[in-house]
C-alpha atoms as a PDB file:
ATOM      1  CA  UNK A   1      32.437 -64.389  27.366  1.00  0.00           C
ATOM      2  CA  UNK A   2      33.375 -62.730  30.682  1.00  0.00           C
ATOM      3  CA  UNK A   3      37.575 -63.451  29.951  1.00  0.00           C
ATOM      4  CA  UNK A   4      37.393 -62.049  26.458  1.00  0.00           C
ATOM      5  CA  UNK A   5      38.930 -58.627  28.181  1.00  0.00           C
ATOM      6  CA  UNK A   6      41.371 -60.173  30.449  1.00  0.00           C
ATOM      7  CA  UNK A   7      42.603 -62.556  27.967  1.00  0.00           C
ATOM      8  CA  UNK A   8      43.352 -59.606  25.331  1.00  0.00           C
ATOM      9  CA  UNK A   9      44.753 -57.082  28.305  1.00  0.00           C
ATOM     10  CA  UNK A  10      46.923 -59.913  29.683  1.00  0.00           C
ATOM     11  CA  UNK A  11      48.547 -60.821  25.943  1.00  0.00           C
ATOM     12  CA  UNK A  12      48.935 -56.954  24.971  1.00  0.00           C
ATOM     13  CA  UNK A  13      50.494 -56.352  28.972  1.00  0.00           C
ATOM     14  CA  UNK A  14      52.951 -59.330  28.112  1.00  0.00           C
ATOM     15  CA  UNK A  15      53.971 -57.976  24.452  1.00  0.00           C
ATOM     16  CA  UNK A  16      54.952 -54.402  25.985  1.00  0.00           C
ATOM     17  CA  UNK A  17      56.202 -55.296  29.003  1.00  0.00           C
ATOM     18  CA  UNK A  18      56.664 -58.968  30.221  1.00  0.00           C
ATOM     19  CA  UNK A  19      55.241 -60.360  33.093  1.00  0.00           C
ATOM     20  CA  UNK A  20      54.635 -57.433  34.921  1.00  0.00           C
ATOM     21  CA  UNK A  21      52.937 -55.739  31.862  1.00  0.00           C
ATOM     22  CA  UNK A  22      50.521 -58.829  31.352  1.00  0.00           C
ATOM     23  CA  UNK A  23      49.652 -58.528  35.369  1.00  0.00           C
ATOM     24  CA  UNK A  24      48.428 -54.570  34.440  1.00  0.00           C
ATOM     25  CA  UNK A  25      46.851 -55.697  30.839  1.00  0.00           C
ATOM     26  CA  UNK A  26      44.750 -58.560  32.954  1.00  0.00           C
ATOM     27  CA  UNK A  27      43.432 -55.975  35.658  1.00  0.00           C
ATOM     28  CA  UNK A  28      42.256 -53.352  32.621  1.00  0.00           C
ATOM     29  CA  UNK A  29      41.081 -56.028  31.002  1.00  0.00           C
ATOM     30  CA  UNK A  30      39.155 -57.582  33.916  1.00  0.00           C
ATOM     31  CA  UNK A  31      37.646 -53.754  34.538  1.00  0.00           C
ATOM     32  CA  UNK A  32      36.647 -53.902  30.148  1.00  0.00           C
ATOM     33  CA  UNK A  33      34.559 -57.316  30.808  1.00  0.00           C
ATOM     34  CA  UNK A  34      32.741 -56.176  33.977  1.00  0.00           C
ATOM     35  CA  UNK A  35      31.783 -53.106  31.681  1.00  0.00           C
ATOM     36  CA  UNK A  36      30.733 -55.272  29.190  1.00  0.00           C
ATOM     37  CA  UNK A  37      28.393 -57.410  31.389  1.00  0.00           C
ATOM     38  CA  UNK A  38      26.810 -54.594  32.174  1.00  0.00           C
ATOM     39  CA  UNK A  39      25.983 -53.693  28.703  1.00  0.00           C
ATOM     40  CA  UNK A  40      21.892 -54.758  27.348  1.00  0.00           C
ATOM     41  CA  UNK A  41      22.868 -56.025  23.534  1.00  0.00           C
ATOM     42  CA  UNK A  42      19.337 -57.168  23.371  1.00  0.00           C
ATOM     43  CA  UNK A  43      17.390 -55.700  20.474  1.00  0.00           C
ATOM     44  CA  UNK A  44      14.947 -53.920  22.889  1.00  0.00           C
ATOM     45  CA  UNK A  45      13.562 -54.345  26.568  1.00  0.00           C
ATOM     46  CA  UNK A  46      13.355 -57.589  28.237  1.00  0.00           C
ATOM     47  CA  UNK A  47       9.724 -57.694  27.963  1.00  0.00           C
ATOM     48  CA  UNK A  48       7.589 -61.365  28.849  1.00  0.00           C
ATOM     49  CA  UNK A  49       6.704 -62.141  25.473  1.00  0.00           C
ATOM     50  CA  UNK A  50       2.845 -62.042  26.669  1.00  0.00           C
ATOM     51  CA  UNK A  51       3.482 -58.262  27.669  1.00  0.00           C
ATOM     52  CA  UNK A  52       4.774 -57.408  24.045  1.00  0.00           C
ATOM     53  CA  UNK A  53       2.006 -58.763  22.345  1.00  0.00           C
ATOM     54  CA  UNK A  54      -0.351 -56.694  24.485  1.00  0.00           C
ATOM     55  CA  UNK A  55       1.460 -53.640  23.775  1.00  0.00           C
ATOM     56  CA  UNK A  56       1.309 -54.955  19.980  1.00  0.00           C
ATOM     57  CA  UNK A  57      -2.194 -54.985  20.137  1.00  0.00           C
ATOM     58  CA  UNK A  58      -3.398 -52.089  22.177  1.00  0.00           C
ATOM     59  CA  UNK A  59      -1.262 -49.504  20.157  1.00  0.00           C
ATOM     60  CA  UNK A  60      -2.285 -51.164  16.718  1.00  0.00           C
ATOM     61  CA  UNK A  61      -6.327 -50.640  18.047  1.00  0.00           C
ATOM     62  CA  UNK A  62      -5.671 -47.687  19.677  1.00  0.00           C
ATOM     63  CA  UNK A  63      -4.087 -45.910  16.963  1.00  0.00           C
ATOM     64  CA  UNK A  64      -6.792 -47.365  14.673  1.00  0.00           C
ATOM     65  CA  UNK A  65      -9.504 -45.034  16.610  1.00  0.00           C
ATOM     66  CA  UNK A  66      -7.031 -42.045  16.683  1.00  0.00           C
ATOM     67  CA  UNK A  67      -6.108 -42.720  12.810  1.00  0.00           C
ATOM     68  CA  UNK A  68     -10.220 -42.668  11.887  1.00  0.00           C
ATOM     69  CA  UNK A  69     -10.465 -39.563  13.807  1.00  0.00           C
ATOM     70  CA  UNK A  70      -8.110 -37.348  12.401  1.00  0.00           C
ATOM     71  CA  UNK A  71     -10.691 -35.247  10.503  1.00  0.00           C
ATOM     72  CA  UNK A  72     -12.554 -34.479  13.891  1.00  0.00           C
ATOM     73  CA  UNK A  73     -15.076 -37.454  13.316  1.00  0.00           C
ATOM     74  CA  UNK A  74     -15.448 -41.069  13.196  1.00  0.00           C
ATOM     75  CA  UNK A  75     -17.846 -41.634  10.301  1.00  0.00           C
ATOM     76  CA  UNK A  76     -19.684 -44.931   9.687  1.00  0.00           C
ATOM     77  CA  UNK A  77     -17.412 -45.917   7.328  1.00  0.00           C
ATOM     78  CA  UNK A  78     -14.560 -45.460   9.027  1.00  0.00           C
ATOM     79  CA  UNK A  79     -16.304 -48.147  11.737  1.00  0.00           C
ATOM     80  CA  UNK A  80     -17.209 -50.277   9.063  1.00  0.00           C
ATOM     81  CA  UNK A  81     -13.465 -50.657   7.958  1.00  0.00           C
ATOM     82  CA  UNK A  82     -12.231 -51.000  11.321  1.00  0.00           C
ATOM     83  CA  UNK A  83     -14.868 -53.632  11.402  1.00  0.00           C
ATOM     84  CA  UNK A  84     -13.608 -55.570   8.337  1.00  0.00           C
ATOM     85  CA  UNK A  85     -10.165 -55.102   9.577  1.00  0.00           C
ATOM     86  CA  UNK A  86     -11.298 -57.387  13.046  1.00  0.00           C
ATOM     87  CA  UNK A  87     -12.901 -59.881  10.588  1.00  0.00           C
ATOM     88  CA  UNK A  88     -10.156 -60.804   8.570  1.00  0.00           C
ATOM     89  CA  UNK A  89      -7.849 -60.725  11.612  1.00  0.00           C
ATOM     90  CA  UNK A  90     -10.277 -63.358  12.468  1.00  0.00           C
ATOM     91  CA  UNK A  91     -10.477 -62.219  16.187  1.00  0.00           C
ATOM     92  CA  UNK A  92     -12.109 -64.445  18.538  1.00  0.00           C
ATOM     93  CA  UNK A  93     -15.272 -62.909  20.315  1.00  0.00           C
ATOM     94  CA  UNK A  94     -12.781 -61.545  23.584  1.00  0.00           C
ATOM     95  CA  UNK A  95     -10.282 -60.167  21.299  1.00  0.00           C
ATOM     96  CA  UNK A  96     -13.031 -58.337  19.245  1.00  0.00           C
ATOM     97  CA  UNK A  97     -14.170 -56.929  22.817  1.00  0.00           C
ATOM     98  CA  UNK A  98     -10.977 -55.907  23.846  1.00  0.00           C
ATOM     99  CA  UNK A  99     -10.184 -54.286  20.295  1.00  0.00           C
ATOM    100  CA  UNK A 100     -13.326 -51.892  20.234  1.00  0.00           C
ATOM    101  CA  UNK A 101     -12.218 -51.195  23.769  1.00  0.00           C
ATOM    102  CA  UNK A 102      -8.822 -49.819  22.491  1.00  0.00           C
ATOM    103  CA  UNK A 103     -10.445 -48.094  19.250  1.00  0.00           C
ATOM    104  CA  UNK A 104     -12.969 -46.381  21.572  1.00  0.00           C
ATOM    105  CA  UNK A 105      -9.993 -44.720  23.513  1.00  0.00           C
ATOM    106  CA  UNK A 106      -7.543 -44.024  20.547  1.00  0.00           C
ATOM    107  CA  UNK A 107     -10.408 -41.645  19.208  1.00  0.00           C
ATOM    108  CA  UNK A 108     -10.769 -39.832  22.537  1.00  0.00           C
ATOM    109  CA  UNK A 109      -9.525 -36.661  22.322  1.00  0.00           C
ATOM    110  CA  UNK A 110      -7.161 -36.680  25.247  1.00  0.00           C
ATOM    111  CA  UNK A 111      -5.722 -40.106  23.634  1.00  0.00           C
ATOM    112  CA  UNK A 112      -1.677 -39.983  24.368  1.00  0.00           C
ATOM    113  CA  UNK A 113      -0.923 -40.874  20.763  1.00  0.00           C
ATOM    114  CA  UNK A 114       2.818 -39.933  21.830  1.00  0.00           C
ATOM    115  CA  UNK A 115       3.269 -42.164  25.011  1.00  0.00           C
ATOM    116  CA  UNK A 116       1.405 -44.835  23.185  1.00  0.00           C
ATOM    117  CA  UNK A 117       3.826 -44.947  20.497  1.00  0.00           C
ATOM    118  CA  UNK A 118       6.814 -44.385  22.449  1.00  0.00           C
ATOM    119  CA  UNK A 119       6.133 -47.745  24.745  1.00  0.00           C
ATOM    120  CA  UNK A 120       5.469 -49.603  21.402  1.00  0.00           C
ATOM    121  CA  UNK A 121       8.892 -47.947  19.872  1.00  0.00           C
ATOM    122  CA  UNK A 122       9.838 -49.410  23.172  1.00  0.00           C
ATOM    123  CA  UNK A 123       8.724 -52.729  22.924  1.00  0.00           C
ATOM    124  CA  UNK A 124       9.972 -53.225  19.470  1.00  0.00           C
ATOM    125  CA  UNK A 125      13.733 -52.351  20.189  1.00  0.00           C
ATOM    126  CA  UNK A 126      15.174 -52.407  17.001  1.00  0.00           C
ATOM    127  CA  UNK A 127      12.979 -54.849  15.358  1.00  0.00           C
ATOM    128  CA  UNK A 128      11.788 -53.395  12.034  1.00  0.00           C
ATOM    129  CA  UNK A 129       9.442 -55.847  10.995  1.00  0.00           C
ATOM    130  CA  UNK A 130       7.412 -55.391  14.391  1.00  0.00           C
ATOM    131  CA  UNK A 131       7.093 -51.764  12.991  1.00  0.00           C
ATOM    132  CA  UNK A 132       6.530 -52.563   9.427  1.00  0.00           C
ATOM    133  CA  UNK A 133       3.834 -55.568  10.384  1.00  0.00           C
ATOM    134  CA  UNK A 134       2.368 -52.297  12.646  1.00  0.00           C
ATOM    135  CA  UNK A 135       1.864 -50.143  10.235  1.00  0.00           C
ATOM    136  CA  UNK A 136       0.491 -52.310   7.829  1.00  0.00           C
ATOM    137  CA  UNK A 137      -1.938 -52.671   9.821  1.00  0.00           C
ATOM    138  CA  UNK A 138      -2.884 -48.926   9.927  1.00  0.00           C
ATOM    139  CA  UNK A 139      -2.647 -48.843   6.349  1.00  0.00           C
ATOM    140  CA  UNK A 140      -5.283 -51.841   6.301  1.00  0.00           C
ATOM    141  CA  UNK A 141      -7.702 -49.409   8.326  1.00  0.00           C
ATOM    142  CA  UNK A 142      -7.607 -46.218   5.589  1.00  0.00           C
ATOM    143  CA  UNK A 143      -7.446 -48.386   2.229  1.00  0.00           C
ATOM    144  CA  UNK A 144     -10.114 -50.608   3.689  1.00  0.00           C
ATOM    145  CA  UNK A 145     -12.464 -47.356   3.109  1.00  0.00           C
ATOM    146  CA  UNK A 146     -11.072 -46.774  -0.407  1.00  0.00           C
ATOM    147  CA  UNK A 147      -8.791 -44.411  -0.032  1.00  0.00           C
ATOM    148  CA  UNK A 148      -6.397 -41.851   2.264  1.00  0.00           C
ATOM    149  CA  UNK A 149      -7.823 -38.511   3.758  1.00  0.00           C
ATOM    150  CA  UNK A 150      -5.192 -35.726   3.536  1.00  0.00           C
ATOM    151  CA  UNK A 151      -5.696 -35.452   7.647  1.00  0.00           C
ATOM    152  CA  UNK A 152      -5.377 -39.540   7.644  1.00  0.00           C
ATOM    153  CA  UNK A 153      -2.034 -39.327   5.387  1.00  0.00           C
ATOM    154  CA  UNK A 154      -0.653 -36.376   7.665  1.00  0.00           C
ATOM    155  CA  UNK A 155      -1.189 -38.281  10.872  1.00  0.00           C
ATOM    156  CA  UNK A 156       0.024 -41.580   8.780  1.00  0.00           C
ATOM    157  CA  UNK A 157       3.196 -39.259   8.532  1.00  0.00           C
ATOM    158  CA  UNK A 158       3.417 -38.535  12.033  1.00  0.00           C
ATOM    159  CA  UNK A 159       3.173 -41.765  12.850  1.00  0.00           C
ATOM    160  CA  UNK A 160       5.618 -43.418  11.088  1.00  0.00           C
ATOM    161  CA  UNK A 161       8.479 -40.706  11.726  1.00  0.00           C
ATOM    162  CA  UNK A 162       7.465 -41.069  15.769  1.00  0.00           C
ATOM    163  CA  UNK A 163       8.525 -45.027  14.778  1.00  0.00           C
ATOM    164  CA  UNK A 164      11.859 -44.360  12.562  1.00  0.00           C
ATOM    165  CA  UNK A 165      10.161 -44.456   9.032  1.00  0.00           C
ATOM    166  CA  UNK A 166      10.356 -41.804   6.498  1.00  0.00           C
ATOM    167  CA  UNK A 167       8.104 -40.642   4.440  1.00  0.00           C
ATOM    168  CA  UNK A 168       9.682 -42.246   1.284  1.00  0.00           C
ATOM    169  CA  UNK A 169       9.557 -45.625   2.947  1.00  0.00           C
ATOM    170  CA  UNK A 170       5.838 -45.083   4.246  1.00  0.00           C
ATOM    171  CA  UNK A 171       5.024 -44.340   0.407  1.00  0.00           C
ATOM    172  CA  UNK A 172       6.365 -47.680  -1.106  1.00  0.00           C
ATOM    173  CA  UNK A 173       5.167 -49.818   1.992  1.00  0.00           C
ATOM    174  CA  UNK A 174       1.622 -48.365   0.958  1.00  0.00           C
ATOM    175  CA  UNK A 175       2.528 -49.054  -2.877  1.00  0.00           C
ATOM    176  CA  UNK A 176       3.173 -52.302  -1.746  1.00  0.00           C
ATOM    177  CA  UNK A 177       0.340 -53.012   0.093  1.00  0.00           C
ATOM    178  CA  UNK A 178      -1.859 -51.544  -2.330  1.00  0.00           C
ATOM    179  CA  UNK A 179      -0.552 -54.632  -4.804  1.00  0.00           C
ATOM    180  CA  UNK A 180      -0.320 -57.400  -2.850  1.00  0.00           C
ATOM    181  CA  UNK A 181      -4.896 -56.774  -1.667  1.00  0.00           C
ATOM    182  CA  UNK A 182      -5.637 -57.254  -5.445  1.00  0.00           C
ATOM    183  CA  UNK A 183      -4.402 -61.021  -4.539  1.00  0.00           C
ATOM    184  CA  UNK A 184      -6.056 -61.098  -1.665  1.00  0.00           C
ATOM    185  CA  UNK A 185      -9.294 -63.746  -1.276  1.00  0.00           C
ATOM    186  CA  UNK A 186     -12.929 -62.051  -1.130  1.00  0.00           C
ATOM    187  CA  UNK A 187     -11.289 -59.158  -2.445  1.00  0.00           C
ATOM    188  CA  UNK A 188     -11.907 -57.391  -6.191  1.00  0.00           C
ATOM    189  CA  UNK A 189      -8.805 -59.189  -8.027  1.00  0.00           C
ATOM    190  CA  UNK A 190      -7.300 -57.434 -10.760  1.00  0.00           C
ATOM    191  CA  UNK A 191      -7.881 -58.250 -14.624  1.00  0.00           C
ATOM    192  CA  UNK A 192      -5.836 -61.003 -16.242  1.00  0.00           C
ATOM    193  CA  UNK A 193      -3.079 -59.795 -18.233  1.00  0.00           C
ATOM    194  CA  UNK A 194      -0.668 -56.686 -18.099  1.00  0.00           C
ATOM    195  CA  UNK A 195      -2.372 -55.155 -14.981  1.00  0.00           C
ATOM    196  CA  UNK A 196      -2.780 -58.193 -13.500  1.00  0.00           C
ATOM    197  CA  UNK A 197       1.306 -58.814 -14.055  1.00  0.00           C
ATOM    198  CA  UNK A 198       2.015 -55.239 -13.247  1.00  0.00           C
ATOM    199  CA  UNK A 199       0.147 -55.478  -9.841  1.00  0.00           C
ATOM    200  CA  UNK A 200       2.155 -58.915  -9.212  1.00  0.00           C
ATOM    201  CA  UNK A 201       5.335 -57.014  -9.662  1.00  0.00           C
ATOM    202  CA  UNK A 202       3.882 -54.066  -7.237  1.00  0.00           C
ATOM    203  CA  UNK A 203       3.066 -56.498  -4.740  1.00  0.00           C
ATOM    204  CA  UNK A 204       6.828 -57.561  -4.402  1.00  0.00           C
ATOM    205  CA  UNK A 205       7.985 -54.197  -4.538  1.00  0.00           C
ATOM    206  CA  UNK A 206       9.624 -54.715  -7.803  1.00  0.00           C
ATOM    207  CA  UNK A 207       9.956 -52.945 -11.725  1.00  0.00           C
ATOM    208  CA  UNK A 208       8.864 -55.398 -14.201  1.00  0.00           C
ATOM    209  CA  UNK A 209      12.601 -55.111 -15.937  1.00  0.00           C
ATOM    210  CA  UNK A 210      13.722 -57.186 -12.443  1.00  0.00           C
ATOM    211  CA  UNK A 211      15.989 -59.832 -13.257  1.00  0.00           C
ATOM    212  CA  UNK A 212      14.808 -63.611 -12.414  1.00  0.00           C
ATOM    213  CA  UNK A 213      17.100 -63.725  -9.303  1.00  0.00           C
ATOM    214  CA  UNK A 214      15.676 -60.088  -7.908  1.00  0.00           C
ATOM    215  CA  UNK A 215      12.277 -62.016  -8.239  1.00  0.00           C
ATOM    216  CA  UNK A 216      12.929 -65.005  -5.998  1.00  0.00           C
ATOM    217  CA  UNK A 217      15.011 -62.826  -3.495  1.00  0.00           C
ATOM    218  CA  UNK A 218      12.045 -60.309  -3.024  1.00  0.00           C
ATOM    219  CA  UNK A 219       9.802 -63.255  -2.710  1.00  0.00           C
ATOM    220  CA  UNK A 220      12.251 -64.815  -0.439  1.00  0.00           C
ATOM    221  CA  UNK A 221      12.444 -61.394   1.371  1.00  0.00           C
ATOM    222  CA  UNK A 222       8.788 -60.969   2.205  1.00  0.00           C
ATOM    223  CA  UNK A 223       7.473 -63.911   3.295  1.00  0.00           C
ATOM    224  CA  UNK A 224      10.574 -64.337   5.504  1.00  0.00           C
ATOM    225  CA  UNK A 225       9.500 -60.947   6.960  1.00  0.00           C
ATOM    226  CA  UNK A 226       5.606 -61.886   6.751  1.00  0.00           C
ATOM    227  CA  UNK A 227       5.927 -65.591   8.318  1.00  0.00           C
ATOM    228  CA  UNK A 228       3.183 -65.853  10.682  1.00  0.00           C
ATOM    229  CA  UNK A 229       5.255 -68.164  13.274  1.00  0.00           C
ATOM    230  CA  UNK A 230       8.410 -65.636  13.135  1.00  0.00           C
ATOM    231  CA  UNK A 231       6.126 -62.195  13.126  1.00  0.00           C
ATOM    232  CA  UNK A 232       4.303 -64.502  16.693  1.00  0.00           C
ATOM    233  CA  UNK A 233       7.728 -64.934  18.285  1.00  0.00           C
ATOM    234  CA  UNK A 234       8.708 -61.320  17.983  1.00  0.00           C
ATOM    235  CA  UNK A 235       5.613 -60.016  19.653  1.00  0.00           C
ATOM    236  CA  UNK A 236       2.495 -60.420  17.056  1.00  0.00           C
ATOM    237  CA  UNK A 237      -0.470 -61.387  19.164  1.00  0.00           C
ATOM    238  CA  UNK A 238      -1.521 -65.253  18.449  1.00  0.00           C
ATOM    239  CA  UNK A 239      -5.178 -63.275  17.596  1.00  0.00           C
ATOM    240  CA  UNK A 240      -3.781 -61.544  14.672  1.00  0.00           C
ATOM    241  CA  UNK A 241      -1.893 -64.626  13.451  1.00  0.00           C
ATOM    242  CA  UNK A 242      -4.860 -65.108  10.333  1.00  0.00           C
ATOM    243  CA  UNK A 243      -3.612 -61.265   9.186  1.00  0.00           C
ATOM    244  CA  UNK A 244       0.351 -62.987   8.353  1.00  0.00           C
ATOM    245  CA  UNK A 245      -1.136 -65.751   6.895  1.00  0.00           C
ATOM    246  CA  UNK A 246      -3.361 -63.361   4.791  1.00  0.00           C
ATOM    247  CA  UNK A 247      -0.331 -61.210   4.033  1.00  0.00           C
ATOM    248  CA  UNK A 248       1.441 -64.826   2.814  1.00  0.00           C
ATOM    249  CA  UNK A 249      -0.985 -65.958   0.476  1.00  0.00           C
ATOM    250  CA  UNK A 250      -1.084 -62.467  -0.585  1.00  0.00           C
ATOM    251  CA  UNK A 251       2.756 -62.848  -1.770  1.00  0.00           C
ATOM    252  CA  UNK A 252       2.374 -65.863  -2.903  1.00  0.00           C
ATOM    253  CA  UNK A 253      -0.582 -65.496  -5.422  1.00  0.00           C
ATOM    254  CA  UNK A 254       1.298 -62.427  -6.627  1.00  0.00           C
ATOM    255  CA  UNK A 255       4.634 -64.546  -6.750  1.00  0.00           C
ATOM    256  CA  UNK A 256       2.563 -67.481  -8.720  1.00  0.00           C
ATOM    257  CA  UNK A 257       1.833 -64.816 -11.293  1.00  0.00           C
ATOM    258  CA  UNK A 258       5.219 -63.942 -11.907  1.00  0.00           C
ATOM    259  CA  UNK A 259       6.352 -67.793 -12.126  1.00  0.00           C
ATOM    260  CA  UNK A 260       3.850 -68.250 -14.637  1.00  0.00           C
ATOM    261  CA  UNK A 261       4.569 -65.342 -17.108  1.00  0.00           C
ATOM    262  CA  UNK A 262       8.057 -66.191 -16.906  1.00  0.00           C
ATOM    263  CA  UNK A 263       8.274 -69.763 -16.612  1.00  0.00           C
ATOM    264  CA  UNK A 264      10.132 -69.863 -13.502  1.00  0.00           C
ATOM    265  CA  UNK A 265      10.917 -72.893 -11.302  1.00  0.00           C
END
């Protein structure tokens, strides 16, 4: 696409001033495209895709131990969740290792939280649903315990505004997640009926008043944005592929709900 410059220069040069006037429109446009090759249009850094997941999964861990620290101390709980986290990320026994590794040093007190999630900000260039798939997974830490610490939802805060995400949009992701774990397997499932239909709604980030179409487009939506092969090739770790695939049959039970109360095809 190197000639786009010269080709436009050249054809403006000729319309002003004939021959001569293409000859000056072809030089400026020759200087526009070596500007433009110069230019990264990429949605971040050229990172090997090996070296993104690693960053993935350090800062996830790593903020994990800072997150269960933000009261001062890690409490047995808070180890147990990080704990159930790993085991329904289905880690393998290195990835575990390496995990505890990175929780260990995100609740030091000298941790860089800042650095860390500057090179993952990095990493992620403009892709959202790195971030979004990120902080799910921080959000999967503190309702694994049953519930958000005012110190945990501050730092949560901080977090997510280091990353682009406002406060408003950190409160419906967690709305959302909230939902879409009642669907989840080996997990307390809501009661039949209304809740049960409420919760489906919740877990698509919809109002029960939705129209049919707003139902299949959210569905559509999410598990475009959750698919485990997709969320890989951006930078997910292949060790936390079993967390998207949790995440889609999440959606989908939710979805199936939804289908059947309203008889949709």
């Amino acid at each position: 696409m190197s000639w786009i410059g010269k080709l436009g220069g050249g054809l403006a040069g000729w319309a002003v001033g004939g021959p001569l006037g293409a000859l000056v429109g072809g030089l400026l446009g020759h200087q526009f495209d070596r500007g433009l090759g110069t230019l990264n249009f990429e949605s971040g850094p050229r990172l090997d895709p090996a070296e993104r997941q690693q960053i993935f999964f350090v800062t996830t861990f790593t903020v994990m131990g800072h997150l269960a620290k933000a009261d001062g101390r890690v409490s047995e709980q808070e180890i147990q969740a990080a704990r159930q986290v790993m085991h329904r990320m289905r880690l393998h026994p290195e990835a575990v290792r390496q995990a505890i590794e990175a929780f260990t040093k995100g609740k030091q007190p000298g941790f860089a939280l800042d650095a860390q999630l500057q090179e993952f900000r990095a990493s992620c260039g403009r892709d959202r649903t790195l971030v979004r798939a990120f902080l799910e997974f921080q959000m999967d830490l503190v309702l694994s315990k049953g519930g958000i610490k005012s110190s945990e939802r501050e730092r949560l805060w901080y977090i997510a505004e280091q990353l682009g995400v406002s406060r408003v949009d950190l409160a419906q992701l967690e709305a959302v997640l909230r939902a879409q774990r009642s669907f989840g397997g080996g997990r307390e499932a809501v009661s039949r009926g209304d809740d049960e239909l409420l919760q489906a709604y919740s877990a698509l980030g919809l109002e029960k008043d939705a129209t049919d179409r707003d139902v299949k487009l959210a569905y559509r939506r999410l598990m475009n944005t959750h698919h485990p092969d997709k969320l890989v090739s951006r930078g997910l770790p292949d060790a936390m592929l079993e967390a998207a695939k949790e995440r889609t049959r999440e959606i989908n039970s939710a979805y199936e709900v939804i289908k059947s109360r309203r008889g949709l095809k």
